[in-house]
Protein backbone atom coordinates (compact mmCIF):
# COMPACT_ATOMS: atom_id res chain seq x y z
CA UNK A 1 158.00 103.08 126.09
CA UNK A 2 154.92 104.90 125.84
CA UNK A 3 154.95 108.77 125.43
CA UNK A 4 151.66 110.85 124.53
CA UNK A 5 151.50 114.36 124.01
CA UNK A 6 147.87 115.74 125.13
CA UNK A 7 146.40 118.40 125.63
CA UNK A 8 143.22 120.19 126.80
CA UNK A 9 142.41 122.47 124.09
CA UNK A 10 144.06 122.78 120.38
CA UNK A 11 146.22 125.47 119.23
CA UNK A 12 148.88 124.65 121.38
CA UNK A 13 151.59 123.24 119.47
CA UNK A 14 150.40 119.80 120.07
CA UNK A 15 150.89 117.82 116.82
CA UNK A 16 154.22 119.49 115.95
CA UNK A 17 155.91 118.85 119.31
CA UNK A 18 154.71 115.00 118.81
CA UNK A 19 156.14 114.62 115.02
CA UNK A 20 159.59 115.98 116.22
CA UNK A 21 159.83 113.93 119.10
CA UNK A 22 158.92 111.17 117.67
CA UNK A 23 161.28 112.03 114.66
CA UNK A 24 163.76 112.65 117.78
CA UNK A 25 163.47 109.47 119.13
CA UNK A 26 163.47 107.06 116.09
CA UNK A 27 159.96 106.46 117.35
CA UNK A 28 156.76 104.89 115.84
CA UNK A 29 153.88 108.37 115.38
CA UNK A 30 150.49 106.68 116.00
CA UNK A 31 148.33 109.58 115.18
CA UNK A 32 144.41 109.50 116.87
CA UNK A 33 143.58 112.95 115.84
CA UNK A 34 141.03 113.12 113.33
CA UNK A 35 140.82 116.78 112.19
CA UNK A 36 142.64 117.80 108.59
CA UNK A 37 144.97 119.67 111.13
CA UNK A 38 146.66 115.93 112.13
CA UNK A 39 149.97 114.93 111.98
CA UNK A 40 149.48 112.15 109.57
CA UNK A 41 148.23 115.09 107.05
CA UNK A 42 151.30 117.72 107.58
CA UNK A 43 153.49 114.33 107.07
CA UNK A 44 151.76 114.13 103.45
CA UNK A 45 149.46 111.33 104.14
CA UNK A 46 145.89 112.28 102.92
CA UNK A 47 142.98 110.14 103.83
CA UNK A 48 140.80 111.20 100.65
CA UNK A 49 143.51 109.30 98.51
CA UNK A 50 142.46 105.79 101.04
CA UNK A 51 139.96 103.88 101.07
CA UNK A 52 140.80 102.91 104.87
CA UNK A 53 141.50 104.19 107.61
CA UNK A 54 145.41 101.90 108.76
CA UNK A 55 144.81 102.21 112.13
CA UNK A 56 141.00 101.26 112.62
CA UNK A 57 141.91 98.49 109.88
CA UNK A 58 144.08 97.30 112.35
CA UNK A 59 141.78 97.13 115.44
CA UNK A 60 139.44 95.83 113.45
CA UNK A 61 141.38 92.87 112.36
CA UNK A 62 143.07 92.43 116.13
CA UNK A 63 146.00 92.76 114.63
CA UNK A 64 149.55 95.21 114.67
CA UNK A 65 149.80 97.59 111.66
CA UNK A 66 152.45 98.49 109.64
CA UNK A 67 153.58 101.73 110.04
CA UNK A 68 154.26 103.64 107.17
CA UNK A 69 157.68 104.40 106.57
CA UNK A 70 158.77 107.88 107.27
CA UNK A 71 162.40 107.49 105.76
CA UNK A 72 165.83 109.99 106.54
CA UNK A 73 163.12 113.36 107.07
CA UNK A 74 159.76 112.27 109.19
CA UNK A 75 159.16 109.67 111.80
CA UNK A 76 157.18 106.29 110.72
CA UNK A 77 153.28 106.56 111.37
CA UNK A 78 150.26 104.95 112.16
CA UNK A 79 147.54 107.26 110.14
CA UNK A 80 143.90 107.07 111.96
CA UNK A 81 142.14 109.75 109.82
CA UNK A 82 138.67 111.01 110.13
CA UNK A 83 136.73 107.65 109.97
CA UNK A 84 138.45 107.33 114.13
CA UNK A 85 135.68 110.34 115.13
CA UNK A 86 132.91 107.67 114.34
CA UNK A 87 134.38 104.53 114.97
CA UNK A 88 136.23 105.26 117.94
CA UNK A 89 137.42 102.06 119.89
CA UNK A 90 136.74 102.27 124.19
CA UNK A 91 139.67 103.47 126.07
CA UNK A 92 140.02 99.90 127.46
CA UNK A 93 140.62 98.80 123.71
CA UNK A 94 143.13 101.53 122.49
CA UNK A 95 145.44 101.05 125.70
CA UNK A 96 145.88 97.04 125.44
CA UNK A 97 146.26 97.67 121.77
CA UNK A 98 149.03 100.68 122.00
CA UNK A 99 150.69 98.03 124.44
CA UNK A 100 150.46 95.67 122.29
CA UNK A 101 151.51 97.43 118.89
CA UNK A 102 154.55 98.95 120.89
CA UNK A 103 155.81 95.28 122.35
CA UNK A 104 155.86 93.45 118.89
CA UNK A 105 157.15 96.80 117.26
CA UNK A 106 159.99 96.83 119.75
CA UNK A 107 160.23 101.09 119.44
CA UNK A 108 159.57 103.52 121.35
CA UNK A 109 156.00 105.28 120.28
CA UNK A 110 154.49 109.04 120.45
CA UNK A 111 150.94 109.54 120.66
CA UNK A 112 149.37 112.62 119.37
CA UNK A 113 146.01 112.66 120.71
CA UNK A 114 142.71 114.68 119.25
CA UNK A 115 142.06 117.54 122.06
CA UNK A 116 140.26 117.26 124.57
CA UNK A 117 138.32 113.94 126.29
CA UNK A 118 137.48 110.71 123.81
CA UNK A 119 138.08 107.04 124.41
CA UNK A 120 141.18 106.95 122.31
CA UNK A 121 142.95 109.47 123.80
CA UNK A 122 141.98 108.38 127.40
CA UNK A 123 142.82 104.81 126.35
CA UNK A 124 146.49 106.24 125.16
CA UNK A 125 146.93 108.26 128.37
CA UNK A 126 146.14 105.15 130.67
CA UNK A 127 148.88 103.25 128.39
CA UNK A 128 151.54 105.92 128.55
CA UNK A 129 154.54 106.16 130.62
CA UNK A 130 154.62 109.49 130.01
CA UNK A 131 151.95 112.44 128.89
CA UNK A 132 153.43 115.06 127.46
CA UNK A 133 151.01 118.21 127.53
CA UNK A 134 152.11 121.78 125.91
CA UNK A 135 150.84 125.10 126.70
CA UNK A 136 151.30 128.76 125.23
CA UNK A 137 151.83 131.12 127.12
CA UNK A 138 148.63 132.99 127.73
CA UNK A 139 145.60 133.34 131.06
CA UNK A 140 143.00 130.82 129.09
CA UNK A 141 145.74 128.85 128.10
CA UNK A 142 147.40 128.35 131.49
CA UNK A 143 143.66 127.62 133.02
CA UNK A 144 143.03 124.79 130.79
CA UNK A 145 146.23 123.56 131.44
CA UNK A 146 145.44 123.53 135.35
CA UNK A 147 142.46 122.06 134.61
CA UNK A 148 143.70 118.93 132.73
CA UNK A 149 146.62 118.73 134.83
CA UNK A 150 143.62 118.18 137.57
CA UNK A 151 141.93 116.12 135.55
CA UNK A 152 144.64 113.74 135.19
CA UNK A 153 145.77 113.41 138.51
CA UNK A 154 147.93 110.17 139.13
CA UNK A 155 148.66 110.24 135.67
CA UNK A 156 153.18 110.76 134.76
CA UNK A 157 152.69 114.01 133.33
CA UNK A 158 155.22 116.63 131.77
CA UNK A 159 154.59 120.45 130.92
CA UNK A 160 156.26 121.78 128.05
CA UNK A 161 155.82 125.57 127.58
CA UNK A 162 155.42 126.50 123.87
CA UNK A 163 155.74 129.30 121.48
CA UNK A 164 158.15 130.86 124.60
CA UNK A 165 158.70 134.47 123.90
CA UNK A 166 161.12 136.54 125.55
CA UNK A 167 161.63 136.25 129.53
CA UNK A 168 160.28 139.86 131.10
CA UNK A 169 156.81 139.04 128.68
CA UNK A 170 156.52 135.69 130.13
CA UNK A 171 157.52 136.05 133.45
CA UNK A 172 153.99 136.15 135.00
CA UNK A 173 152.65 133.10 132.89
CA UNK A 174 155.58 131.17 133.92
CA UNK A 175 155.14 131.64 137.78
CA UNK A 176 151.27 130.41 137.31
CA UNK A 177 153.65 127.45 135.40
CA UNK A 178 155.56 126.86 137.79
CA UNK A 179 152.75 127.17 140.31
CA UNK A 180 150.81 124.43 138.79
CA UNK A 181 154.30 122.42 138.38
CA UNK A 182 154.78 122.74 142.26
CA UNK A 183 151.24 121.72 143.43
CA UNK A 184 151.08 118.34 141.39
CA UNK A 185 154.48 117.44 142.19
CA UNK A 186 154.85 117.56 137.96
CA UNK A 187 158.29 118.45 136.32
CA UNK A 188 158.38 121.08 133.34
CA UNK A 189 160.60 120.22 130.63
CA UNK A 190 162.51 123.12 128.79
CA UNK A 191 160.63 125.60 126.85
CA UNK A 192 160.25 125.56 123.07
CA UNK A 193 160.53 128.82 121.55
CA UNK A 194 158.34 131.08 119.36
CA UNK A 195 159.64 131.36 115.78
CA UNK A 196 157.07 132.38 113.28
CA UNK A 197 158.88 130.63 110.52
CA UNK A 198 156.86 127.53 111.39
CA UNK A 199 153.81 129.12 110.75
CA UNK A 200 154.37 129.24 107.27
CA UNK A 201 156.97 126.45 106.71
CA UNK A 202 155.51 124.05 103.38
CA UNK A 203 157.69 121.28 104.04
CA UNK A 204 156.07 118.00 104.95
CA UNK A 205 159.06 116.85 107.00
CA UNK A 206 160.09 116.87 110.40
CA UNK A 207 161.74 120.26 111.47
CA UNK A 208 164.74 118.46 113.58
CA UNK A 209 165.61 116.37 109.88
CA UNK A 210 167.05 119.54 108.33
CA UNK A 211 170.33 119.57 107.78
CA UNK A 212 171.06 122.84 106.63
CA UNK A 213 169.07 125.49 108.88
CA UNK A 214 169.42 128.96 109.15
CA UNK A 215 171.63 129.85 112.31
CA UNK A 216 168.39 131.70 113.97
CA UNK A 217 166.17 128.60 114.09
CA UNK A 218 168.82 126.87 115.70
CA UNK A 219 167.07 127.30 118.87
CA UNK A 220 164.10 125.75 118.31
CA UNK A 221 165.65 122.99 117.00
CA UNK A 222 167.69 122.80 120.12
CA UNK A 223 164.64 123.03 122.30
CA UNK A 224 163.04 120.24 120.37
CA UNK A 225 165.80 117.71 120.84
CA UNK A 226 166.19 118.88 124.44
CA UNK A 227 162.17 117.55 125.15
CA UNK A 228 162.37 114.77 123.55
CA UNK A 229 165.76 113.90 125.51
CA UNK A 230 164.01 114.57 128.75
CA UNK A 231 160.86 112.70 127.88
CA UNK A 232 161.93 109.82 126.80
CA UNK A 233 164.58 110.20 129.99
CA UNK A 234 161.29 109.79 132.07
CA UNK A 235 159.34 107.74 130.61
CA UNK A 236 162.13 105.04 130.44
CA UNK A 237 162.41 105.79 134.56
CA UNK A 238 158.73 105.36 134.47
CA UNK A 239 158.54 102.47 132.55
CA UNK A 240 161.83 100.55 135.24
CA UNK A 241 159.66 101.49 138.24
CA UNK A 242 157.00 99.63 136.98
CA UNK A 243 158.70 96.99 135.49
């Protein structure tokens, strides 16, 4: 199975929801964001220390690449890096590939996508079974939400609310949530919770891999493990429907 997280603007909790679910879900992290804000960077891979870019190495060859092992504390990736921004494959090419790469890997795989429209994104989104797109809690927020959500009718999508703060506060955003939720038929999975600790957390490791945690990030941990349960609950339903 297929799962992308996407979004239509950044800021949104985007990359860190994909590295824990695909941390979650023993999955393969194929990372097509280019910016120094990327997953493949907070996991401790850093593209000035390469002289390629894996993933465009890859599609340049026609072949599957090698993920790089995440071991016991982050999930396996597939680095793109900022050479992707000028070399970036059609959307045609990145979905048969991501089909492709997932069938001979024989894992489940997480998309994070760069924000926004671009040919490898749209290519991932056409291969999903599921897309996966966060929002904060917020007016500007919520309306480019509604907007991809538009956007991308037809597509299996999933809203996560991120960066939930306490119910009376967000009662108003989630009604225009669960507004949106209700018009395109689209289910919301449950909300991951602010905690400002991850602002400043150093560790190049996937939250969910801590052992020892402090008993008031707990929920977000929870939350985390809940999302990925449920997406990968769809997507799999997704992916037997079409099968």
């Amino acid at each position: 199975m297929i799962i992308v997280v996407a979004s239509a603007k950044g800021g949104v909790g985007k990359t860190t929801i994909a590295v824990e679910l695909a941390y979650c879900l023993d999955a393969v992290l194929v990372d097509l964001d280019w910016d120094d804000g990327c997953a493949s960077r907070a996991l401790g891979w850093w593209h000035e220390h390469r002289v390629r870019s894996p993933l465009l190495d890859a599609l340049d060859a026609g072949r599957t690449p090698r993920p790089i092992r995440g071991g016991a504390s982050k999930p396996d990736i597939v680095p793109a890096g900022p050479e992707l921004e000028a070399n970036q494959p059609s959307a045609d090419r990145m979905a048969k590939s991501l089909i492709q790469w997932t069938n001979e890997w024989n894992r489940p795989v997480v998309v994070d996508t760069h924000p926004g429209g671009n040919g490898p994104g749209d290519g991932a989104k056409a291969a999903a079974h599921l897309t996966l797109s966060p929002t904060t809690l917020g007016n500007k927020q919520l309306e480019a939400l509604n907007g991809f959500v538009l956007a991308h009718a037809g597509y299996n999508l999933m809203i996560t609310p991120n960066e939930f703060v306490d119910q009376a506060w967000a009662d108003v955003h989630l009604d225009r949530i669960a507004e949106i939720s209700k018009e395109y038929e689209i289910p919301v999975s449950t909300p991951v919770p602010e905690d400002k600790w991850l602002r400043s957390r150093k560790s190049r490791t996937a939250v969910c891999s801590v052992r020892t945690m402090p008993k008031r990030h707990e929920q977000l941990i929870t939350a985390y493990a809940r999302v990925a349960h449920q997406s990968a609950r769809r997507a799999l339903q997704v992916a037997e429907e079409a099968a």
